[in-house]
Every structure is written in C-alpha cells, then in structure tokens.
PDB file of N, CA and C in Angstrom:
ATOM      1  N   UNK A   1     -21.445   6.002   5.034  1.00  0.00           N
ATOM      2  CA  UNK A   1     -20.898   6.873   4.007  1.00  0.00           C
ATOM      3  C   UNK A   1     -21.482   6.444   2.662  1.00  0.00           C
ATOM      4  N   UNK A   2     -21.880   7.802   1.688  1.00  0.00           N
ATOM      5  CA  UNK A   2     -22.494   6.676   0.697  1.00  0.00           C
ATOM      6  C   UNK A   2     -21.229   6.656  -0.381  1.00  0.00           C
ATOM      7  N   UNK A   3     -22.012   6.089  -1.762  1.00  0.00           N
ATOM      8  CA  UNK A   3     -21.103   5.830  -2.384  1.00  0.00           C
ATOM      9  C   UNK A   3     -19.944   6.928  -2.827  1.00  0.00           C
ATOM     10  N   UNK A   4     -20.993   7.893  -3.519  1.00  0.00           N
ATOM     11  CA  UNK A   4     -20.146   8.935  -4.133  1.00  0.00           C
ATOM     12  C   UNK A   4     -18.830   9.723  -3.341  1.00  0.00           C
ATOM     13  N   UNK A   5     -19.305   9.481  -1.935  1.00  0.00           N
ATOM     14  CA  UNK A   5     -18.166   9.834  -0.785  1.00  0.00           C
ATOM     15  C   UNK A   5     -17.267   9.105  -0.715  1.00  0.00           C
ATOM     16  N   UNK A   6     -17.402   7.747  -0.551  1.00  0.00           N
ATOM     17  CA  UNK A   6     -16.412   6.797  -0.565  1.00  0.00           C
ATOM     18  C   UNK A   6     -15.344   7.059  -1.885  1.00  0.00           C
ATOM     19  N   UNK A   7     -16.376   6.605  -3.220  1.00  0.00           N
ATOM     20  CA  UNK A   7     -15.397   7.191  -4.583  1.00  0.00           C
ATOM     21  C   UNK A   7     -14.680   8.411  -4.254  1.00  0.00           C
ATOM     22  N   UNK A   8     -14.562   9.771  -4.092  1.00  0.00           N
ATOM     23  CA  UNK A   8     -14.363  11.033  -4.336  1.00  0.00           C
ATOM     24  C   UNK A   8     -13.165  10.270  -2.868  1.00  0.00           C
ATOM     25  N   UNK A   9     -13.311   9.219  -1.821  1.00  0.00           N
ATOM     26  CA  UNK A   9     -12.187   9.288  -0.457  1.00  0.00           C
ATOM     27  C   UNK A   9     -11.070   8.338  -1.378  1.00  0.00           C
ATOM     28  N   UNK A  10     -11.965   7.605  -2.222  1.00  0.00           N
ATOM     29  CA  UNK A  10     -10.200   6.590  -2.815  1.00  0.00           C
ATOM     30  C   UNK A  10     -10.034   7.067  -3.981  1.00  0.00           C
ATOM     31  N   UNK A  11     -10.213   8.434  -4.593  1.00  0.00           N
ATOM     32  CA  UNK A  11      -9.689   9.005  -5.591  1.00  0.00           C
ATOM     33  C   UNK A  11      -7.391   9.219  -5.214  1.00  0.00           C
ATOM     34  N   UNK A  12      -7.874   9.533  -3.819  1.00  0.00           N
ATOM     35  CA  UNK A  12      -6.513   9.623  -3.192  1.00  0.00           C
ATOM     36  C   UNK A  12      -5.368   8.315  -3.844  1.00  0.00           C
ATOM     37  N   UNK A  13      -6.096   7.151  -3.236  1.00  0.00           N
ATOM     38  CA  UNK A  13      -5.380   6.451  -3.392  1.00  0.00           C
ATOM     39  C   UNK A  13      -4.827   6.251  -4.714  1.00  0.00           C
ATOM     40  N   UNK A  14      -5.162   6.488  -5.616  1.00  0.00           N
ATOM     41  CA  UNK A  14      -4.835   6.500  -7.308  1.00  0.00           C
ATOM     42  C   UNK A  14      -4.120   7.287  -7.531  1.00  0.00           C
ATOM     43  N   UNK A  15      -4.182   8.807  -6.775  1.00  0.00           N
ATOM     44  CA  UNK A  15      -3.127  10.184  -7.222  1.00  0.00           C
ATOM     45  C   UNK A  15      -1.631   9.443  -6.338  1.00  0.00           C
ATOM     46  N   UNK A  16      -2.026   8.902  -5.008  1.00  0.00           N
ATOM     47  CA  UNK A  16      -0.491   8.481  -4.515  1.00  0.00           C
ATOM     48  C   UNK A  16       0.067   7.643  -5.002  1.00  0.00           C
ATOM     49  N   UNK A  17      -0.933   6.411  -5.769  1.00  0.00           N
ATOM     50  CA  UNK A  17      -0.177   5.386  -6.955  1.00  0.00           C
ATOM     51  C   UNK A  17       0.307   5.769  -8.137  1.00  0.00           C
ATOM     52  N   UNK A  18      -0.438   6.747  -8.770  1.00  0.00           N
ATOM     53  CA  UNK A  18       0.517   7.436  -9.746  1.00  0.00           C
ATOM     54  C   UNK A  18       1.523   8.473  -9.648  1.00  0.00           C
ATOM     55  N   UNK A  19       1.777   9.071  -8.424  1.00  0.00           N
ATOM     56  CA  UNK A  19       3.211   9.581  -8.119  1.00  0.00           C
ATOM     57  C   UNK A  19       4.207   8.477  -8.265  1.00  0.00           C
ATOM     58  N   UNK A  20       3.835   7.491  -7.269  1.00  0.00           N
ATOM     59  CA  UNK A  20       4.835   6.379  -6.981  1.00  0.00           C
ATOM     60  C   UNK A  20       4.853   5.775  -8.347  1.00  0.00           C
ATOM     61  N   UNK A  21       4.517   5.366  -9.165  1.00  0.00           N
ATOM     62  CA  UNK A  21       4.707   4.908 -10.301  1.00  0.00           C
ATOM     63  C   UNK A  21       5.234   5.825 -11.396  1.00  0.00           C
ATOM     64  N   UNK A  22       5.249   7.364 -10.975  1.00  0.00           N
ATOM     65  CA  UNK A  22       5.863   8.510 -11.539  1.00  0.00           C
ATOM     66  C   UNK A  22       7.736   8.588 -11.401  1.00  0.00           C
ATOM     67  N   UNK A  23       7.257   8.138  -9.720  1.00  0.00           N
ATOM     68  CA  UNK A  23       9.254   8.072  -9.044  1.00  0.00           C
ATOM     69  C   UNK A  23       9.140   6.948  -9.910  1.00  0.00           C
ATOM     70  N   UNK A  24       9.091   5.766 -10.394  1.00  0.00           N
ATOM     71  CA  UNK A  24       9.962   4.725 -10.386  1.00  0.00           C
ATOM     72  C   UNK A  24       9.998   5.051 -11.601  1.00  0.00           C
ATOM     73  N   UNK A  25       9.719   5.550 -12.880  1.00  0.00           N
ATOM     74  CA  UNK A  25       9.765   6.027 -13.899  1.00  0.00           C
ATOM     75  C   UNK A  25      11.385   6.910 -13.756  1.00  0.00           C
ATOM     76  N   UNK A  26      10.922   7.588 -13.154  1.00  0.00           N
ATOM     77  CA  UNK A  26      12.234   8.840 -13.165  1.00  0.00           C
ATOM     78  C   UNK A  26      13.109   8.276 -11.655  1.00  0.00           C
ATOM     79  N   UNK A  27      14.015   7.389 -11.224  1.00  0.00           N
ATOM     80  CA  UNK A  27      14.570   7.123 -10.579  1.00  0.00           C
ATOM     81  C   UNK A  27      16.194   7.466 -10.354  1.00  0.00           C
ATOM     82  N   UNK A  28      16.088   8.701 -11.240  1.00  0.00           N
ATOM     83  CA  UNK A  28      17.509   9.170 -11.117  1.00  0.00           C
ATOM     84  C   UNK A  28      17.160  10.240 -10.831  1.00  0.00           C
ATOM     85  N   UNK A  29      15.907  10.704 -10.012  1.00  0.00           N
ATOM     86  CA  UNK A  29      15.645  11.631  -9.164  1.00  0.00           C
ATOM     87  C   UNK A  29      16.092  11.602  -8.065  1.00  0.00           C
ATOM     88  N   UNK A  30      16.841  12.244  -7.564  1.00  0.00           N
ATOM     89  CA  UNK A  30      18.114  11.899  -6.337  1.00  0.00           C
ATOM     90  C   UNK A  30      17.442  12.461  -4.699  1.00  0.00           C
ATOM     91  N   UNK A  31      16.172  13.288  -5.036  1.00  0.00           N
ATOM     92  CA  UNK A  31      15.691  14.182  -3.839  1.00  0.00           C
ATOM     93  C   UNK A  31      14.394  13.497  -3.760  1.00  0.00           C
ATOM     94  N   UNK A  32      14.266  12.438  -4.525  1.00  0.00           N
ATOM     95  CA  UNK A  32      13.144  11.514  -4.329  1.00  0.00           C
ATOM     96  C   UNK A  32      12.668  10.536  -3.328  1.00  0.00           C
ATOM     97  N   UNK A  33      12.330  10.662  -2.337  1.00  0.00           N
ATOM     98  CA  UNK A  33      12.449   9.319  -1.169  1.00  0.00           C
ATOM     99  C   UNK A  33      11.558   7.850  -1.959  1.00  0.00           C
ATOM    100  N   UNK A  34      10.652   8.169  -2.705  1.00  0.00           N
ATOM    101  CA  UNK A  34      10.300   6.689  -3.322  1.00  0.00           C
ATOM    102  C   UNK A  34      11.512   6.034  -4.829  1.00  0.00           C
ATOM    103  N   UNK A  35      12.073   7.386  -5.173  1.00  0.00           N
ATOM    104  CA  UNK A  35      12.847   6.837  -6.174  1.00  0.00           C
ATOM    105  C   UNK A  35      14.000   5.824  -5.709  1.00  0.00           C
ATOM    106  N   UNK A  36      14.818   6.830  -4.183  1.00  0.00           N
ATOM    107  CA  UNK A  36      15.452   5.868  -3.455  1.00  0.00           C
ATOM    108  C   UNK A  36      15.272   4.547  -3.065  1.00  0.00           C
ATOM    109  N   UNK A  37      13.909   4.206  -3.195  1.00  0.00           N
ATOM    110  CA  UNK A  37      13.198   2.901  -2.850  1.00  0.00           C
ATOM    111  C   UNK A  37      13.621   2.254  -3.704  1.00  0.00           C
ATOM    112  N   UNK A  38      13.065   2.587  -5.264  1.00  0.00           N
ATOM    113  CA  UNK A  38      13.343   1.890  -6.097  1.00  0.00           C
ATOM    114  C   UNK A  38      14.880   1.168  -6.415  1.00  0.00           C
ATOM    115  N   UNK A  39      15.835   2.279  -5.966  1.00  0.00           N
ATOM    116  CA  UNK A  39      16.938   2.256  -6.628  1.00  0.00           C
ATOM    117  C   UNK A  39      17.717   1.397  -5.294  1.00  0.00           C
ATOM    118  N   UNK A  40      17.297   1.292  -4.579  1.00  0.00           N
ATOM    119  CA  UNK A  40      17.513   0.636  -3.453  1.00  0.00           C
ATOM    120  C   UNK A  40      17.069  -1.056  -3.378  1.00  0.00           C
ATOM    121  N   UNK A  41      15.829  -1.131  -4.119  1.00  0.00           N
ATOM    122  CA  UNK A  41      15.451  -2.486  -4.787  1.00  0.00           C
ATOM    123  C   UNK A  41      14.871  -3.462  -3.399  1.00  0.00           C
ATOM    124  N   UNK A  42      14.095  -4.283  -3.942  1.00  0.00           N
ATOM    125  CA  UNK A  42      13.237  -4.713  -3.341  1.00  0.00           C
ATOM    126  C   UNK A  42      13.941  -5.232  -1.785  1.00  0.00           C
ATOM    127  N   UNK A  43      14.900  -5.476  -1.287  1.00  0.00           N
ATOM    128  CA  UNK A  43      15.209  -5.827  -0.116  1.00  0.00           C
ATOM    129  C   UNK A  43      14.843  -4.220   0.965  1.00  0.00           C
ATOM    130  N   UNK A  44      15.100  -3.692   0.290  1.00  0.00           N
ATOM    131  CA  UNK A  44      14.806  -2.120   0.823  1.00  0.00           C
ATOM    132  C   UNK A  44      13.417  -1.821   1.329  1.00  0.00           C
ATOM    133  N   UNK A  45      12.448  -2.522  -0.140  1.00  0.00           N
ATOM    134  CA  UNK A  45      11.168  -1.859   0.401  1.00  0.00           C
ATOM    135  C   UNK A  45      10.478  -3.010   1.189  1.00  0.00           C
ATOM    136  N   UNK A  46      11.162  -4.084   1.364  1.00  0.00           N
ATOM    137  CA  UNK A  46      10.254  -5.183   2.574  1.00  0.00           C
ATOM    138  C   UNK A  46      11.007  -4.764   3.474  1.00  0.00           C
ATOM    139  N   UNK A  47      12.146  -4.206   3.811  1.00  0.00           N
ATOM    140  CA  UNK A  47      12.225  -3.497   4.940  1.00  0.00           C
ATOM    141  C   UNK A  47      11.747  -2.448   5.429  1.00  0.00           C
ATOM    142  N   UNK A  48      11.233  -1.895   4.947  1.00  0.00           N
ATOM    143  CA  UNK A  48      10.349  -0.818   4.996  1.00  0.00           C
ATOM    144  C   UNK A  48       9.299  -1.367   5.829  1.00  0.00           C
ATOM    145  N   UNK A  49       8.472  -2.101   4.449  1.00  0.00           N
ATOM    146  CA  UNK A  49       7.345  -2.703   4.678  1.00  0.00           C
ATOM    147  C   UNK A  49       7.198  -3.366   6.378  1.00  0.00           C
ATOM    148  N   UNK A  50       8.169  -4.084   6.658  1.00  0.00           N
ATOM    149  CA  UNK A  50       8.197  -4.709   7.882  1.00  0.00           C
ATOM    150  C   UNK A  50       8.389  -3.725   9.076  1.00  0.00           C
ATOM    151  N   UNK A  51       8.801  -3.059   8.742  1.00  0.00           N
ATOM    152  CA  UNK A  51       9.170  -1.688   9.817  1.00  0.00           C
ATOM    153  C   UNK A  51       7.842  -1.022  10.205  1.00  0.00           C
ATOM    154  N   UNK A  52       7.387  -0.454   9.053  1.00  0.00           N
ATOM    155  CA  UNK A  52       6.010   0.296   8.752  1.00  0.00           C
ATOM    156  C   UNK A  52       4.952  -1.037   9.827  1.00  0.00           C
ATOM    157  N   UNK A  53       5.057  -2.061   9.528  1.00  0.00           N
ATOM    158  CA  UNK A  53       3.967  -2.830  10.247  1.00  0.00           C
ATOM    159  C   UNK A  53       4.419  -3.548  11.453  1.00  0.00           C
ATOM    160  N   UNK A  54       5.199  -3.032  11.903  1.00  0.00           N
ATOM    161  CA  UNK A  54       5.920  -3.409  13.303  1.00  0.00           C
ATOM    162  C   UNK A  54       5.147  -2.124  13.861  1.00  0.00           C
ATOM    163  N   UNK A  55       5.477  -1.206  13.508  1.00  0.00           N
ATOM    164  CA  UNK A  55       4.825   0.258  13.979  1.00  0.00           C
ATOM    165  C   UNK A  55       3.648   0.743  13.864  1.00  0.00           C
ATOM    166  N   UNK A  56       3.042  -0.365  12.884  1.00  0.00           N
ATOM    167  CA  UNK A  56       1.295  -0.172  12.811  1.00  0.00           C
ATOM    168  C   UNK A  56       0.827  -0.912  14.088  1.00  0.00           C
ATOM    169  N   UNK A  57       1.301  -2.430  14.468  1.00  0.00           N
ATOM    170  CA  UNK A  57       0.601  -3.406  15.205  1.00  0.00           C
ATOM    171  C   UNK A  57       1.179  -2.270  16.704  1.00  0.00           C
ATOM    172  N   UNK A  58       2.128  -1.641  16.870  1.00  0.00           N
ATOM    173  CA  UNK A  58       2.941  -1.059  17.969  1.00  0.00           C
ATOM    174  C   UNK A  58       1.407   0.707  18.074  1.00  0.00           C
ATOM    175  N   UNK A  59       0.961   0.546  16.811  1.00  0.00           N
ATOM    176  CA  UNK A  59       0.053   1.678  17.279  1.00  0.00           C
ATOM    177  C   UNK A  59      -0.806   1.282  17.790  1.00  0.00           C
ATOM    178  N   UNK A  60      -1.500   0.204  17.188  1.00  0.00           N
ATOM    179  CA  UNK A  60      -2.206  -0.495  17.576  1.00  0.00           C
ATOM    180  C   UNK A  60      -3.051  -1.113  18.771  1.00  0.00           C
ATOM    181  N   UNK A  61      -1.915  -1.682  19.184  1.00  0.00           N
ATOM    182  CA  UNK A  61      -2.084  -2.044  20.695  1.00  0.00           C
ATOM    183  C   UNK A  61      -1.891  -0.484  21.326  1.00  0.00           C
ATOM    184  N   UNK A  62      -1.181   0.545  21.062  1.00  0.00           N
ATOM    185  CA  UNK A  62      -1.241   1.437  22.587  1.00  0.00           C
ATOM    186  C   UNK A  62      -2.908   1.877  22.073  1.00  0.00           C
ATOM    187  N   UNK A  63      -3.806   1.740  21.029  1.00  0.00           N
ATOM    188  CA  UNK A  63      -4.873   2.250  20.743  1.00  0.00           C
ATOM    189  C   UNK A  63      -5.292   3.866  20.433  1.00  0.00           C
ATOM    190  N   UNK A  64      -3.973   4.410  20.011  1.00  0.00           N
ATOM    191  CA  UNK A  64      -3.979   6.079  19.772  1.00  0.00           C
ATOM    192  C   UNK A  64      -4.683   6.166  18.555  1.00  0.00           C
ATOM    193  N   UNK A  65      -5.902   6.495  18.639  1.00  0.00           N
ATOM    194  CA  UNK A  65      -6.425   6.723  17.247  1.00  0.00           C
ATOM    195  C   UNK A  65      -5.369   7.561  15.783  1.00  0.00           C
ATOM    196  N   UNK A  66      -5.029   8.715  16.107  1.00  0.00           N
ATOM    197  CA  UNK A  66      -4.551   9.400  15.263  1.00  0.00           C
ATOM    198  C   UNK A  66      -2.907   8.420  14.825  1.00  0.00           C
ATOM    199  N   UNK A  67      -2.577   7.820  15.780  1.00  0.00           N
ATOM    200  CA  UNK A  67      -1.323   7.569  16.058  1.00  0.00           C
ATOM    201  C   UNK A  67      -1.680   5.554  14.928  1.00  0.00           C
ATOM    202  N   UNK A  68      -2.657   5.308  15.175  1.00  0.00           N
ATOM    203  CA  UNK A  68      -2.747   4.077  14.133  1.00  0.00           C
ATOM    204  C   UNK A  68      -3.408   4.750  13.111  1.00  0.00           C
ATOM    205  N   UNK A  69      -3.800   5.661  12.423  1.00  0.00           N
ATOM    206  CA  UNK A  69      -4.150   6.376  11.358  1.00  0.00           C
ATOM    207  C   UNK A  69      -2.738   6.892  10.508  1.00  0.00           C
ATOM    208  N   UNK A  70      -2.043   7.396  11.677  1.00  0.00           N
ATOM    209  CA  UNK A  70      -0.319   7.500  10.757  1.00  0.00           C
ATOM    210  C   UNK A  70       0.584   6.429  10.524  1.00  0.00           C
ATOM    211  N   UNK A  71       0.343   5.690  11.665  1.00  0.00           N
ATOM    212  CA  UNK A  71       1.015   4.178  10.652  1.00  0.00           C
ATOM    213  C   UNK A  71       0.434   3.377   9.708  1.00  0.00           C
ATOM    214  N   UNK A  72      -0.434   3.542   9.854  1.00  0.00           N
ATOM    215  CA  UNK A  72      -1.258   2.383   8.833  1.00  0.00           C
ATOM    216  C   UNK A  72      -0.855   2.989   7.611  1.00  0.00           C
ATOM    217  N   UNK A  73      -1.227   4.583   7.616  1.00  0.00           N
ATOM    218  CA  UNK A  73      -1.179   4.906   6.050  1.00  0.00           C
ATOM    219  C   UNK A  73       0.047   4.659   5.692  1.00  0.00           C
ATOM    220  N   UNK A  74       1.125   5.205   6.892  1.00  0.00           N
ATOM    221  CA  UNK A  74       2.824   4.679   6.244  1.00  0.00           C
ATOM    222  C   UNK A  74       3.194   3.359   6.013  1.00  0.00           C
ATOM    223  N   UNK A  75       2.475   2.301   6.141  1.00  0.00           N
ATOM    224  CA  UNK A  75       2.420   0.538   5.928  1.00  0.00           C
ATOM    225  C   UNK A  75       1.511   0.584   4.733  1.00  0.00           C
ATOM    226  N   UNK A  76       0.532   1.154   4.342  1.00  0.00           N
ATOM    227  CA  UNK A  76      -0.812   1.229   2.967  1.00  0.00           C
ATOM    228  C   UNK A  76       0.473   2.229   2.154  1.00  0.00           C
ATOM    229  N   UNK A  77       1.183   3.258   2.031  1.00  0.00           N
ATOM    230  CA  UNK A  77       1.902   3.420   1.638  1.00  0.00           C
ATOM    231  C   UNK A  77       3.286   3.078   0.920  1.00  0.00           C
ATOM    232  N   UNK A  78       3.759   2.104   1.580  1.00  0.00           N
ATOM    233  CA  UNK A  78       5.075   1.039   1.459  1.00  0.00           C
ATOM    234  C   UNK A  78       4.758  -0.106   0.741  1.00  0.00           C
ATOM    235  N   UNK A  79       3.127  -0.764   1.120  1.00  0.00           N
ATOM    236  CA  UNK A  79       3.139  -1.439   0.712  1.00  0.00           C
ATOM    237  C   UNK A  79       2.676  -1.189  -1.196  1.00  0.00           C
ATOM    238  N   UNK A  80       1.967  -0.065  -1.204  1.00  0.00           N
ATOM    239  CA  UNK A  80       1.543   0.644  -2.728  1.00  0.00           C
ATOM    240  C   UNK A  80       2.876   0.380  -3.035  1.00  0.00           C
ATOM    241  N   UNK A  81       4.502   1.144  -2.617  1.00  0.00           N
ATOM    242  CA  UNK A  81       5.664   1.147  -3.758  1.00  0.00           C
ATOM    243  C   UNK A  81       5.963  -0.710  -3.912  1.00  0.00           C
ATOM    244  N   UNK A  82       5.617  -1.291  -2.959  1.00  0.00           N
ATOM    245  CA  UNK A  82       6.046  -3.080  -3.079  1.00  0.00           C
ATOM    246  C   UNK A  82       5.396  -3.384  -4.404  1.00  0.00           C
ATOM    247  N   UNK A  83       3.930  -2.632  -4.481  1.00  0.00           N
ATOM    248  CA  UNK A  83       2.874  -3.350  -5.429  1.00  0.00           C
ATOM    249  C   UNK A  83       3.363  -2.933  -6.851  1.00  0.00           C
ATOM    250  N   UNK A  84       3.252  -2.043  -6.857  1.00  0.00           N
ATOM    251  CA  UNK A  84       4.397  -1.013  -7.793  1.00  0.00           C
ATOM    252  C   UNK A  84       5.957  -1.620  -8.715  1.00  0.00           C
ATOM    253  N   UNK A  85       6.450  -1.857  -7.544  1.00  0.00           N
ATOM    254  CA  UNK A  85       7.928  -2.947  -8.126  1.00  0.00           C
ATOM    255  C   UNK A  85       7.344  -4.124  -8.831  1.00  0.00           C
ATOM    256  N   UNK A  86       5.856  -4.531  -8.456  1.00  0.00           N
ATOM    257  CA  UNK A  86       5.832  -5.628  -9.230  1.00  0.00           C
ATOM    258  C   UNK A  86       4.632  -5.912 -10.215  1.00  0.00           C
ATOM    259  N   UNK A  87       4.963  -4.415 -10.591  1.00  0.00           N
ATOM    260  CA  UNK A  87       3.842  -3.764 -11.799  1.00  0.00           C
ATOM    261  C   UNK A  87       2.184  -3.915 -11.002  1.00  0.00           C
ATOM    262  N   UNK A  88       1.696  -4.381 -10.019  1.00  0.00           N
ATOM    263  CA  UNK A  88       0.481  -4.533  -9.950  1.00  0.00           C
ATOM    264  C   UNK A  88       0.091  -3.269  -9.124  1.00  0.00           C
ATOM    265  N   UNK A  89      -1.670  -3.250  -9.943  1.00  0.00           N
ATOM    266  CA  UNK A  89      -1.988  -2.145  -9.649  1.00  0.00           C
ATOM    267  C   UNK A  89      -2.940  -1.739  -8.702  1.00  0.00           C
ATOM    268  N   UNK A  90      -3.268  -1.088  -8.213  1.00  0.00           N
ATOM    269  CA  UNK A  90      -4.540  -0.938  -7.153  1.00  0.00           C
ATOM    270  C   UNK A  90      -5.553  -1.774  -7.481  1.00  0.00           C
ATOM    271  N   UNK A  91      -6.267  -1.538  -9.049  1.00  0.00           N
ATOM    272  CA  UNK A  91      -7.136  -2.374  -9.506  1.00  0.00           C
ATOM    273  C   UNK A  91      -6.872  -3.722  -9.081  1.00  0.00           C
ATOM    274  N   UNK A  92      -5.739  -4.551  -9.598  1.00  0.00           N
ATOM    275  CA  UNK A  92      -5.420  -5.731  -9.456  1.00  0.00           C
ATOM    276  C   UNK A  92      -5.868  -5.840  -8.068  1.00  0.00           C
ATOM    277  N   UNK A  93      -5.962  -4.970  -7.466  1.00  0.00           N
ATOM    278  CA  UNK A  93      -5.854  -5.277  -5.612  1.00  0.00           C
ATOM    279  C   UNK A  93      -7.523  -5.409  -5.360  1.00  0.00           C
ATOM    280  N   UNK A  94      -8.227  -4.524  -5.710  1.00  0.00           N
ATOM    281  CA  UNK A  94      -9.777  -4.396  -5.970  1.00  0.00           C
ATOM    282  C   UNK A  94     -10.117  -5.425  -6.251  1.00  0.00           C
ATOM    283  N   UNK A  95      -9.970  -5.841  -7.438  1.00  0.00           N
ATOM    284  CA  UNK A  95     -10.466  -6.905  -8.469  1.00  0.00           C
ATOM    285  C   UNK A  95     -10.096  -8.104  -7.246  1.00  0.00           C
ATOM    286  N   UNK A  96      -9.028  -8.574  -7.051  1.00  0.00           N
ATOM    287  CA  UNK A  96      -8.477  -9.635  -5.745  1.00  0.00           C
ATOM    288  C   UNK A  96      -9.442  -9.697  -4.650  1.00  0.00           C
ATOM    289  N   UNK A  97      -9.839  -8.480  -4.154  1.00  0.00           N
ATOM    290  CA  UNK A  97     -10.656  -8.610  -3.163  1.00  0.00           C
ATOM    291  C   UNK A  97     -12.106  -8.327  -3.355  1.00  0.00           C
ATOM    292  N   UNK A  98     -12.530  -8.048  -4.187  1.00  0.00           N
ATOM    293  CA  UNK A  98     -14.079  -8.126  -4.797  1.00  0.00           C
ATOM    294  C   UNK A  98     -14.042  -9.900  -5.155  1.00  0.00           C
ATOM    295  N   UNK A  99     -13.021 -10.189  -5.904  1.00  0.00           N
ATOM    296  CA  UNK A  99     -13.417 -11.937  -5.960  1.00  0.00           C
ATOM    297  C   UNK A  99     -13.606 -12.780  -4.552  1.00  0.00           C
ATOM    298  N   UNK A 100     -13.423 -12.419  -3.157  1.00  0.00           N
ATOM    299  CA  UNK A 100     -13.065 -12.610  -2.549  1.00  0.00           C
ATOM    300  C   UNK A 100     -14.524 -12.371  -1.506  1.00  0.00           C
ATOM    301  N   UNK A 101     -14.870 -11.412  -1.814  1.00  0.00           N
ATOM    302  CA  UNK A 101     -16.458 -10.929  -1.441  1.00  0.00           C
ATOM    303  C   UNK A 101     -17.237 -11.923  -0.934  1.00  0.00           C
ATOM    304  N   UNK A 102     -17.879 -12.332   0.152  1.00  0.00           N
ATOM    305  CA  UNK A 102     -19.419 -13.193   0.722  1.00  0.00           C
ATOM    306  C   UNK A 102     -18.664 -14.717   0.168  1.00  0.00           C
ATOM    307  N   UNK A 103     -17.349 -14.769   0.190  1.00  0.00           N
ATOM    308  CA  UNK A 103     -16.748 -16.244  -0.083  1.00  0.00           C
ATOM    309  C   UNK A 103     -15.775 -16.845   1.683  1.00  0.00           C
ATOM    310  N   UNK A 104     -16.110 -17.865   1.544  1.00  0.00           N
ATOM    311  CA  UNK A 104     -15.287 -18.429   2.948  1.00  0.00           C
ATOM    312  C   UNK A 104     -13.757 -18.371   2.211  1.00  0.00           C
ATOM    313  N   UNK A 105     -12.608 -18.421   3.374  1.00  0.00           N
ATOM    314  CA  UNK A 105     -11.551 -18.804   3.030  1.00  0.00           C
ATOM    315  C   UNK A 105     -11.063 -19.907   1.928  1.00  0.00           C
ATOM    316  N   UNK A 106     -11.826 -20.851   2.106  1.00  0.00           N
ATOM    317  CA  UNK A 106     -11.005 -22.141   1.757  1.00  0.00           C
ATOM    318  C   UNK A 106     -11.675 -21.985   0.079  1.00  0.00           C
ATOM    319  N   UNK A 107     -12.329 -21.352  -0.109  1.00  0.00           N
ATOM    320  CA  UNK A 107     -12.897 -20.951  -1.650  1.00  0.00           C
ATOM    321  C   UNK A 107     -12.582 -19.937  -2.178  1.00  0.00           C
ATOM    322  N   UNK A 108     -11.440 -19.034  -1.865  1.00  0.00           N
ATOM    323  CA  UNK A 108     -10.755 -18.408  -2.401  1.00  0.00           C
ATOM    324  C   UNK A 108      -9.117 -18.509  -2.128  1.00  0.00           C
ATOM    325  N   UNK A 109      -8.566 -19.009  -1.427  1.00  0.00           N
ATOM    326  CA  UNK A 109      -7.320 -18.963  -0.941  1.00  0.00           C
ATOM    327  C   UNK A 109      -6.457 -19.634  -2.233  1.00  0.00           C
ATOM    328  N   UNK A 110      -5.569 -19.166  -2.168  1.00  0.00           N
ATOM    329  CA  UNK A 110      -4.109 -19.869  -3.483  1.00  0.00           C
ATOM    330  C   UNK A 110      -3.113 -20.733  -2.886  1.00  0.00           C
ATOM    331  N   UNK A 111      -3.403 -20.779  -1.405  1.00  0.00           N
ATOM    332  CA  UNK A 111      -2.744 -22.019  -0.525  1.00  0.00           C
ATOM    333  C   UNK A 111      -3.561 -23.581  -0.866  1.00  0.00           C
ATOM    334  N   UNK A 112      -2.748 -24.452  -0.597  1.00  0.00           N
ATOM    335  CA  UNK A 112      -3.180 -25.475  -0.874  1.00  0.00           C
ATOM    336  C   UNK A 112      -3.476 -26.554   0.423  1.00  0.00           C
TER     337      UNK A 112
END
C-alpha cells in the first residue's frame, strides 16, 4: 500500500478520536454510549477494555477473518476512549512507537 493510501486509511482514526474527545466534552449527553463511558469513569472503560480483548484473542484463535476485524476495532476503539481519559493523543501513540522503530526491547522499554 503506498503512502498516500495508508494516510487517506488513518485519516479515520483521527475523525473517531475527535468524536470521542467530542463525547467527553459534552458528557451530559445522555444518548451517548462514549459519554456514558466517561461518566461511568475509568473502572468502566478497563472493563470494557478487558472485555473487548478477551473477545479479540476469542476471535482470534477461532481465525474468522471478518470476525477478528470486528473485535479488534471494538478493543482499538475502547482503548482510543482509555487514551482519551488520560488526555493522550493518537500522536502521543505515533510518536511512542516511531521512537521505538529498528530498536530492540531492552533500548526502549520504561521497565527496569
């Protein structure tokens, strides 16, 4: 895929981070399912989160293509509102893993 395809495929990801950063703005939106997240507060959305990736690794293994394409995005999803609660942004996520680029583990890791 070349570049300009790739750019124009994660344009997505920026329009679904700025909804979600739209709900948590307006969280007394009551018909909102990410506002509920918010207002529900972070024990809520690592439950989520853990759910969503119980059901990714569960697509996973049965190997349904379409079927790990819908969980993943609902786990890449959950985990965007987690990133969200704690102000960080896609970039931050980029930038993290571009430093991270043609480096072994033990030269980038924050474990000790």
């Amino acid at each position: 895929m070349d570049d300009n395809k790739i750019s124009n495929k994660l344009i997505i990801l920026h329009k679904v981070f700025s909804a979600i950063e739209e709900r948590k703005k307006n969280k007394d939106n009551q018909s909102s399912y990410v506002s509920s997240l918010f207002n529900d507060g972070l024990k809520k959305i690592h439950a989520k989160i853990a759910e969503e990736s119980a059901e990714s690794i569960e697509a996973s293994e049965n190997g349904e293509r379409d079927k790990i394409i819908y969980e993943y995005s609902d786990l890449l999803f959950h985990m965007m509102v987690g990133l969200s609660y704690h102000n960080i942004s896609i970039e931050d996520i980029c930038s993290e893993l571009e430093r991270r680029i043609g480096k072994k583990k033990q030269d980038y890791t924050l474990d000790e």
